[in-house]
Protein backbone atom coordinates (compact mmCIF):
# COMPACT_ATOMS: atom_id res chain seq x y z
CA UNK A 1 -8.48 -1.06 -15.61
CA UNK A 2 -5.30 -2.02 -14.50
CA UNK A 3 -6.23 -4.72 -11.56
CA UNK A 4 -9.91 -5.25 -13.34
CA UNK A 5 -11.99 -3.91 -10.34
CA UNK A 6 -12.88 -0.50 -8.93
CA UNK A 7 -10.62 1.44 -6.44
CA UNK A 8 -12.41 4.10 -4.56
CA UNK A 9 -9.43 6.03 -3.01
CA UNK A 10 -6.16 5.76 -3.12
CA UNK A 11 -5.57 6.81 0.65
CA UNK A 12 -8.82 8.21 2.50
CA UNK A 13 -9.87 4.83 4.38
CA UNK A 14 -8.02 1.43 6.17
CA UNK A 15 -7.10 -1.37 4.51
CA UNK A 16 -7.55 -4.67 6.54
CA UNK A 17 -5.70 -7.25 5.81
CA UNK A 18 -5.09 -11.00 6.94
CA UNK A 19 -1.64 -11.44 9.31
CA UNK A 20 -0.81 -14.10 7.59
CA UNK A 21 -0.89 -12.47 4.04
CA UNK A 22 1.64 -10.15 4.64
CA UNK A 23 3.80 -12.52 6.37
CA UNK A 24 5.91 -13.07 3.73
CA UNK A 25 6.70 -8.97 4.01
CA UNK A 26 6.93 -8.13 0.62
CA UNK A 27 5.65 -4.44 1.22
CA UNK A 28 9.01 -4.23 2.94
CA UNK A 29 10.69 -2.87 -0.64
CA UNK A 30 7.82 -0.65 -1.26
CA UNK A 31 8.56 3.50 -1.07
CA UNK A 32 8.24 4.98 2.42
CA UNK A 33 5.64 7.69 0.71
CA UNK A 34 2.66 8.75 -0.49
CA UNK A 35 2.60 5.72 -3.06
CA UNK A 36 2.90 3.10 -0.15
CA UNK A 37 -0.79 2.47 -1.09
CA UNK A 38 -0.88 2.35 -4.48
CA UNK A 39 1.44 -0.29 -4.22
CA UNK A 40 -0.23 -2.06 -1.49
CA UNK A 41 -3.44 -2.22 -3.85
CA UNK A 42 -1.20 -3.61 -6.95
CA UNK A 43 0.28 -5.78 -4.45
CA UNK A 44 -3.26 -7.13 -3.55
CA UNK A 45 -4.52 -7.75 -7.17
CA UNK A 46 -1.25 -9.88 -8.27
CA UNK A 47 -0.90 -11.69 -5.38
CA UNK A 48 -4.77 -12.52 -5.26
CA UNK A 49 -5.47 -11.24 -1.66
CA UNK A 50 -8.50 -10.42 -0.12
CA UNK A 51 -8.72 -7.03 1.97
CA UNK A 52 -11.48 -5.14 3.36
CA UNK A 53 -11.50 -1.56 3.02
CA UNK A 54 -13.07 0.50 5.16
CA UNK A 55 -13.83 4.31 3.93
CA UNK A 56 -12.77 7.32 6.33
CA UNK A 57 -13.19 10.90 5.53
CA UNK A 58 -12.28 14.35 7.50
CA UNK A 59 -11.71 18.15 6.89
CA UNK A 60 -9.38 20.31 8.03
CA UNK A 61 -10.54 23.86 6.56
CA UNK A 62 -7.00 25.73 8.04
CA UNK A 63 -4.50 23.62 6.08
CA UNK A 64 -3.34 23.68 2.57
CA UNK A 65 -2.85 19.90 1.33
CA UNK A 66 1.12 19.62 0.85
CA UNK A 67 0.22 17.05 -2.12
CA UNK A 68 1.68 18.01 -4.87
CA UNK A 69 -1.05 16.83 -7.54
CA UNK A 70 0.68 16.73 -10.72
CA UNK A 71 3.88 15.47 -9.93
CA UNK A 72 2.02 12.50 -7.46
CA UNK A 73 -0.58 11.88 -10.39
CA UNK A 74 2.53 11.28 -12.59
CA UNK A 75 3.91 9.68 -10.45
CA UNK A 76 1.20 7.24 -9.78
CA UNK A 77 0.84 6.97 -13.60
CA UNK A 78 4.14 5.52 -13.87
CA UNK A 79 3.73 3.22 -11.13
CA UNK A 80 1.00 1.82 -12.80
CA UNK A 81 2.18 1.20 -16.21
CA UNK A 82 5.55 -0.81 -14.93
CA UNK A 83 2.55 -3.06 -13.20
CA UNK A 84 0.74 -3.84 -16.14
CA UNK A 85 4.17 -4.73 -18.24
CA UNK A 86 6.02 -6.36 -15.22
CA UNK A 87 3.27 -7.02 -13.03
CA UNK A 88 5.16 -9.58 -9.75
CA UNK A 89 8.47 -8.89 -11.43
CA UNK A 90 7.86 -4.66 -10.67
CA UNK A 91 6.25 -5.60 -7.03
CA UNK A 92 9.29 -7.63 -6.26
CA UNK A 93 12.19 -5.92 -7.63
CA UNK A 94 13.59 -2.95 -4.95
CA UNK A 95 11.16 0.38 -5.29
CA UNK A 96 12.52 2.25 -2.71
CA UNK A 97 14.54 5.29 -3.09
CA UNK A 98 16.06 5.23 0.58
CA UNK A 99 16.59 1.97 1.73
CA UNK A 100 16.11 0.52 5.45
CA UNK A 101 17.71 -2.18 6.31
CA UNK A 102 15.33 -2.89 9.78
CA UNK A 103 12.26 -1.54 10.59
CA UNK A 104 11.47 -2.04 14.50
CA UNK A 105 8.47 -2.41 16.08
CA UNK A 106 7.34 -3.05 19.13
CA UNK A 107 4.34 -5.40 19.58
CA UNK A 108 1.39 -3.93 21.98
CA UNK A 109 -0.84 -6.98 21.84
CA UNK A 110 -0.40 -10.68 21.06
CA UNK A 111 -3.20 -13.43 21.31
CA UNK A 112 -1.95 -16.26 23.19
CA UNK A 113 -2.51 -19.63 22.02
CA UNK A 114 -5.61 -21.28 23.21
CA UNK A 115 -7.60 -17.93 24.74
CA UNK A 116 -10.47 -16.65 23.72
């Protein structure tokens, strides 16, 4: 109700997005958890992106999930309702709980300009 369309699953699939939508990198202050995504699909809705979302689904029948389901429901709750009061104010203010101050990366693949 939230971002006024229908979200499937909140983590069970890959999100494709556009390089040049996220190159402004404003996932960077988003929590290094299991909310990443949630924020990631506010994030999409307010800044009026376009992602394709492919759906992906396993089993593992000799693990027990280590999701704790109340606490990350709450938790997701909350997330939610600071979106709909703040909406780009909440996205863009500092959500993480341990802050890094570089994230490195090393890049396996880059197009060069003018190949096919």
């Amino acid at each position: 109700m939230v971002v006024h369309r229908k979200i499937y699953d909140l983590g069970s699939g890959l999100n494709m997005y556009k390089v040049n939508s996220l190159e402004s990198e404003y996932y960077l202050k988003f929590p290094d958890n299991l909310t990443f995504n949630c924020y990631m699909l506010l994030a999409i809705n307010c800044y009026k992106q376009k992602i394709k979302f492919f759906p992906i689904s396993w089993r593992e029948d000799d693990q027990v999930s280590n999701v704790k389901m109340v606490s990350q429901a709450f938790n997701t709750f909350k997330l939610v309702l600071s979106y709909l009061f703040k909406r780009k104010r909440y996205l863009q203010s500092e959500l993480r709980t341990k802050i890094v101050s570089d994230y490195n990366f090393e890049t396996i693949y880059e197009k060069k300009k003018g190949s096919k």
